[in-house]
N, C-alpha and C. Protein backbone atom coordinates (compact mmCIF):
# COMPACT_ATOMS: atom_id res chain seq x y z
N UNK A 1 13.93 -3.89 -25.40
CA UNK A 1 12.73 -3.53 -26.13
C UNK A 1 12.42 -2.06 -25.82
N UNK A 2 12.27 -1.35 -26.72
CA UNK A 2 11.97 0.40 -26.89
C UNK A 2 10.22 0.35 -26.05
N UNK A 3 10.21 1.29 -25.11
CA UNK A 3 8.92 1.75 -24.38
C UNK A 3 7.78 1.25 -25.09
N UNK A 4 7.85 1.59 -26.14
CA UNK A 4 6.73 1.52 -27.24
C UNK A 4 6.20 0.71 -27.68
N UNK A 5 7.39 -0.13 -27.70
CA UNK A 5 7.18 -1.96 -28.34
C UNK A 5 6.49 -2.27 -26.89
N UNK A 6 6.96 -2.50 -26.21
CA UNK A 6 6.27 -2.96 -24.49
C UNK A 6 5.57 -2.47 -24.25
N UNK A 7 4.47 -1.14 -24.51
CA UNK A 7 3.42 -0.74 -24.87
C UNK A 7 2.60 -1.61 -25.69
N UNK A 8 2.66 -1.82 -26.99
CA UNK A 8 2.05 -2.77 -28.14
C UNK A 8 1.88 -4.06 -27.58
N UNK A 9 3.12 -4.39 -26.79
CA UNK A 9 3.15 -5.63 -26.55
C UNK A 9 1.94 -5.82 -25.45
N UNK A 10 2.09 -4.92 -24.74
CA UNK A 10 1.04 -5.40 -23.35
C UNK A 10 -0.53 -5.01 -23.89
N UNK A 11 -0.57 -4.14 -25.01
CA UNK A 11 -2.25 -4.16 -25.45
C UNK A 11 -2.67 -4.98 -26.19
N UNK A 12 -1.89 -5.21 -26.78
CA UNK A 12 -2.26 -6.43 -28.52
C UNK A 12 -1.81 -7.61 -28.16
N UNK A 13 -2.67 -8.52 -28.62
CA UNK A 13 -2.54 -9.65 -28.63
C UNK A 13 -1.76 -10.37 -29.81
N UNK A 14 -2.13 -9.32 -31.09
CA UNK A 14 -1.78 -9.73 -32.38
C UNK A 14 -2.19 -8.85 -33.44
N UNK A 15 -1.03 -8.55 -33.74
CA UNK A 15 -1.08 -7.93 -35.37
C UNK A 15 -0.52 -8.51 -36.64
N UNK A 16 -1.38 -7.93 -37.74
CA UNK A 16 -0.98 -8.53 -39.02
C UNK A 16 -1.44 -7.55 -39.97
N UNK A 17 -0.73 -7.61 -41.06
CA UNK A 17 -1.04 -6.48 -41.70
C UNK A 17 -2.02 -7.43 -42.85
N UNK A 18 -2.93 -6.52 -43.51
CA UNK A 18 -4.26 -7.39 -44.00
C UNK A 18 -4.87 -6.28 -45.24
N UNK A 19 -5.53 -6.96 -46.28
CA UNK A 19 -5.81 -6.12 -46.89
C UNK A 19 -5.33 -4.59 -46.99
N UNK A 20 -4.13 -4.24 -47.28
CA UNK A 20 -3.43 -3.11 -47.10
C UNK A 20 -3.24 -2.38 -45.77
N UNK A 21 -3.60 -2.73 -44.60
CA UNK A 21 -3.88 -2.13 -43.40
C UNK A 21 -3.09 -3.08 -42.49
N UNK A 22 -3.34 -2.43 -40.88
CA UNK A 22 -3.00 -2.89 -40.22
C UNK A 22 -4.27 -3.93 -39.57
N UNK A 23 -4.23 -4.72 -39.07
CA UNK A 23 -5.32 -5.48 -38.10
C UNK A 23 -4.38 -5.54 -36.89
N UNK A 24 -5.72 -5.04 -35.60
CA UNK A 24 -5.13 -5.47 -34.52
C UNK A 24 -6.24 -6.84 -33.67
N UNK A 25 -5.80 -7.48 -32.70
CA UNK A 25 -6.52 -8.31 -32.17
C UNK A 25 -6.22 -7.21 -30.64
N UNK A 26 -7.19 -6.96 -29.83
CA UNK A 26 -6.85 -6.44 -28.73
C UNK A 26 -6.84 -7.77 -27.30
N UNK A 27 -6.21 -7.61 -26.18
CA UNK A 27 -5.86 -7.99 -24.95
C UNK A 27 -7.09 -7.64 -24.51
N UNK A 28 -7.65 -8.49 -23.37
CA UNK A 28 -9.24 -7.58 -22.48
C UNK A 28 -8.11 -7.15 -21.05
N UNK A 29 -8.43 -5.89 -21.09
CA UNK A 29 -10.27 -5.24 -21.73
C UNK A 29 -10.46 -4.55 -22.79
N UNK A 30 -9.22 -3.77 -23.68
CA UNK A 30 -8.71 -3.37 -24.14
C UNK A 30 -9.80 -3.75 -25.32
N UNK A 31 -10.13 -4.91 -25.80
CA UNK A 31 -10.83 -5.54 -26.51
C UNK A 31 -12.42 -4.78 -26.99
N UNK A 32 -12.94 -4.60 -25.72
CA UNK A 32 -14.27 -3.93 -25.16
C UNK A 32 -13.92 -2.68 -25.84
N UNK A 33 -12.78 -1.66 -25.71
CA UNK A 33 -12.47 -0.37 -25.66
C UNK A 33 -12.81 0.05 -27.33
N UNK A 34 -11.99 -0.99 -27.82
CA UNK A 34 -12.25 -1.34 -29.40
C UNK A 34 -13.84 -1.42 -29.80
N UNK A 35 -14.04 -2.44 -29.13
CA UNK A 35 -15.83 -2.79 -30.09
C UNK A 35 -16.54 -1.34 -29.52
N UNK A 36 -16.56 -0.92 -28.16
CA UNK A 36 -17.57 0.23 -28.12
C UNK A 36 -17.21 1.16 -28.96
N UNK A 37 -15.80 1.83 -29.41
CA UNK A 37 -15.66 2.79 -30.39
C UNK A 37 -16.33 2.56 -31.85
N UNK A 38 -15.98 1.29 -31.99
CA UNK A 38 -16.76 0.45 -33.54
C UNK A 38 -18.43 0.90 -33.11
N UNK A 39 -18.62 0.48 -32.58
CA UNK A 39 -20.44 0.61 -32.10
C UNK A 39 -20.65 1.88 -31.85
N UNK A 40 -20.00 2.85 -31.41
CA UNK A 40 -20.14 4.42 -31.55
C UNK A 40 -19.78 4.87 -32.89
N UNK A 41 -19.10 4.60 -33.56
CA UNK A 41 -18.72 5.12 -34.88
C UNK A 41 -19.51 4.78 -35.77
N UNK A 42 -20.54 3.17 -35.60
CA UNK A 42 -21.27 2.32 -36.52
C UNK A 42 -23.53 3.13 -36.41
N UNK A 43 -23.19 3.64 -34.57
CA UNK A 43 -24.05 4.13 -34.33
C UNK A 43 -24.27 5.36 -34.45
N UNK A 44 -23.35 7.10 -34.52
CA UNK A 44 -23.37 7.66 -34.94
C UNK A 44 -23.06 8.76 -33.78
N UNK A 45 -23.12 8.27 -32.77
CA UNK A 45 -23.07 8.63 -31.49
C UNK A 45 -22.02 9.74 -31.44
N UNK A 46 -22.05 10.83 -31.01
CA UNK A 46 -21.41 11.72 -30.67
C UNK A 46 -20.51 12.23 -29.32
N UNK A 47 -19.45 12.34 -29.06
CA UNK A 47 -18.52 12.53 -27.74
C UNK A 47 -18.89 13.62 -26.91
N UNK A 48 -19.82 14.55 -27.14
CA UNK A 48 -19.55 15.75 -27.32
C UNK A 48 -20.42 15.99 -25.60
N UNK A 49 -21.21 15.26 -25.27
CA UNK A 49 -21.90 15.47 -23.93
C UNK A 49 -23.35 15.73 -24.34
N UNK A 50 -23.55 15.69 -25.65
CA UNK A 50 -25.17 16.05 -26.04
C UNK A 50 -26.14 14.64 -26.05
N UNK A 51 -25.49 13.41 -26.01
CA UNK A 51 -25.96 12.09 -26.65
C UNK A 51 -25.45 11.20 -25.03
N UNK A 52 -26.18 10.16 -25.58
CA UNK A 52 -25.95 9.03 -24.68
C UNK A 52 -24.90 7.61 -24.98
N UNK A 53 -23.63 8.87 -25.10
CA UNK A 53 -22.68 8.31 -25.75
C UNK A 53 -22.12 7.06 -24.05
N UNK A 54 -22.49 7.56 -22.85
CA UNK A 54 -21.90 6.46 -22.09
C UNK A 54 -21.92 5.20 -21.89
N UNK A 55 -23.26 5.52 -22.59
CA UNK A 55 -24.25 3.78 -22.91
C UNK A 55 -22.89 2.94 -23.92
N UNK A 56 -22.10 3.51 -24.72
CA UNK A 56 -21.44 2.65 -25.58
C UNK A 56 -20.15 2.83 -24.79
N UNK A 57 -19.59 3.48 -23.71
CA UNK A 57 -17.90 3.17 -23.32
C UNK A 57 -18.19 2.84 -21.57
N UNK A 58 -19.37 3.16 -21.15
CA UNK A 58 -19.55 2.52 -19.50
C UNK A 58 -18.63 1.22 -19.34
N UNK A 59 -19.41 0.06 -20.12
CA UNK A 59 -18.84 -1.15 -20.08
C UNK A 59 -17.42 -1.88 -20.20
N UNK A 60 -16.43 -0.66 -20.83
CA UNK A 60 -15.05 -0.81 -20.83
C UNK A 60 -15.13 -0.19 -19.90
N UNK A 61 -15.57 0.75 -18.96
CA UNK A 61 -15.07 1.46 -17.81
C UNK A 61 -15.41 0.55 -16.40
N UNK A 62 -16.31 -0.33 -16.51
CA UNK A 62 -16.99 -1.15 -15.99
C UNK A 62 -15.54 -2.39 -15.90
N UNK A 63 -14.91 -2.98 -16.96
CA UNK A 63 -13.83 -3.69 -17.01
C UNK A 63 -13.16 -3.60 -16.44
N UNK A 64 -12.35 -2.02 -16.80
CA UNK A 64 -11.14 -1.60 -16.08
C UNK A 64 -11.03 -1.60 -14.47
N UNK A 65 -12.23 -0.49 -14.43
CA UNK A 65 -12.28 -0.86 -13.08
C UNK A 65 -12.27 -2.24 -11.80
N UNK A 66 -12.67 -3.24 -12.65
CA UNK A 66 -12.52 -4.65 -12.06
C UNK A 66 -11.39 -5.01 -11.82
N UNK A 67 -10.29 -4.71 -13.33
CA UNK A 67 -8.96 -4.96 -13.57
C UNK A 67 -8.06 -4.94 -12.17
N UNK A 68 -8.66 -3.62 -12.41
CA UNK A 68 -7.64 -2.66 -11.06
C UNK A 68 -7.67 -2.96 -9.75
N UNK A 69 -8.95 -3.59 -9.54
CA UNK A 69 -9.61 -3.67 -8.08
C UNK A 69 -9.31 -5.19 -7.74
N UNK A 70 -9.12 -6.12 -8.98
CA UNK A 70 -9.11 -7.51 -9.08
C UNK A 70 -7.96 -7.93 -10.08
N UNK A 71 -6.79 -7.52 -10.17
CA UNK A 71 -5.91 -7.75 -11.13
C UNK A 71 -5.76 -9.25 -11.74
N UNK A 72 -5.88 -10.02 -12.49
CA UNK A 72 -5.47 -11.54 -13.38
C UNK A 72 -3.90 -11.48 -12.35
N UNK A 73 -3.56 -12.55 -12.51
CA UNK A 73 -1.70 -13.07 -12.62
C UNK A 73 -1.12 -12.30 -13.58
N UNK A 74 -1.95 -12.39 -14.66
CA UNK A 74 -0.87 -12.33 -15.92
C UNK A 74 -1.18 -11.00 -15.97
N UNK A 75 -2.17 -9.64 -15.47
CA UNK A 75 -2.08 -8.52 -15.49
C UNK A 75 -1.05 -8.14 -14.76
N UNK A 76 -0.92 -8.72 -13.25
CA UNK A 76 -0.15 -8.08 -12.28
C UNK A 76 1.33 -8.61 -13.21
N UNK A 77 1.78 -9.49 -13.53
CA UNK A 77 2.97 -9.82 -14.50
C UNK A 77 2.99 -8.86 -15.23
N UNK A 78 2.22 -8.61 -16.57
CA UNK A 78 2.30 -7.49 -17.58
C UNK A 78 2.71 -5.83 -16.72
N UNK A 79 1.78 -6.01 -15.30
CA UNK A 79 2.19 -4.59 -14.97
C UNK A 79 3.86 -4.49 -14.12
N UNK A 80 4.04 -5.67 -14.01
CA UNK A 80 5.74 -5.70 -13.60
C UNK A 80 6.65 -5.27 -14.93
N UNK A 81 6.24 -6.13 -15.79
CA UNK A 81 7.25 -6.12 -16.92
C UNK A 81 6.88 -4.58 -17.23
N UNK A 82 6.21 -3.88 -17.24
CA UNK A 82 6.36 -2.45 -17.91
C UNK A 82 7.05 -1.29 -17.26
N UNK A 83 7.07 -1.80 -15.95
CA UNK A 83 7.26 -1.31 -14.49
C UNK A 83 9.05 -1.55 -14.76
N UNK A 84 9.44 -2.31 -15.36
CA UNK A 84 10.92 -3.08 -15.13
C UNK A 84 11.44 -4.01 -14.08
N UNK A 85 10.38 -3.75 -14.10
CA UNK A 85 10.78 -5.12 -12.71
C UNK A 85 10.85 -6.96 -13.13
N UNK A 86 10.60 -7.00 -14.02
CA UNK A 86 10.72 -8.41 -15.26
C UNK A 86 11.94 -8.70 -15.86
């Protein structure tokens, strides 16, 4: 499998292509990373350091950090298989 695919593979849960587009289903936390951009884009919120844009991506940062500190089975697995060690 090409880097890339094993990339896709370890974020997405599921794709399908849909009404002319792609749809993705995201993996958590990955999931979170998705809806706060939707909720910043839906809210109007700006990146730029002028707004209280952290209020909408804290909570994926809030995830990750758990991830890392508290890995799943199936994370520490996913992070073998990308690693090559799978």
């Amino acid at each position: 499998m090409l880097p890339f695919h094993r990339l896709l593979d370890f974020l997405c849960l599921n794709t399908e292509f849909r009404d002319g587009g792609l749809s993705v289903t995201w993996k958590k936390p990955y999931d979170a990373l998705a809806e706060s951009i939707d909720a910043a884009n839906k809210s109007g919120v700006a990146f730029d350091g002028s707004s209280d844009a952290h209020q909408v991506w804290l909570p994926f940062v809030d995830g990750v950090r758990t991830m890392c500190l508290r890995p799943s089975a199936e994370t520490r697995f996913q992070m073998q298989v990308l690693e090559g060690g799978v």
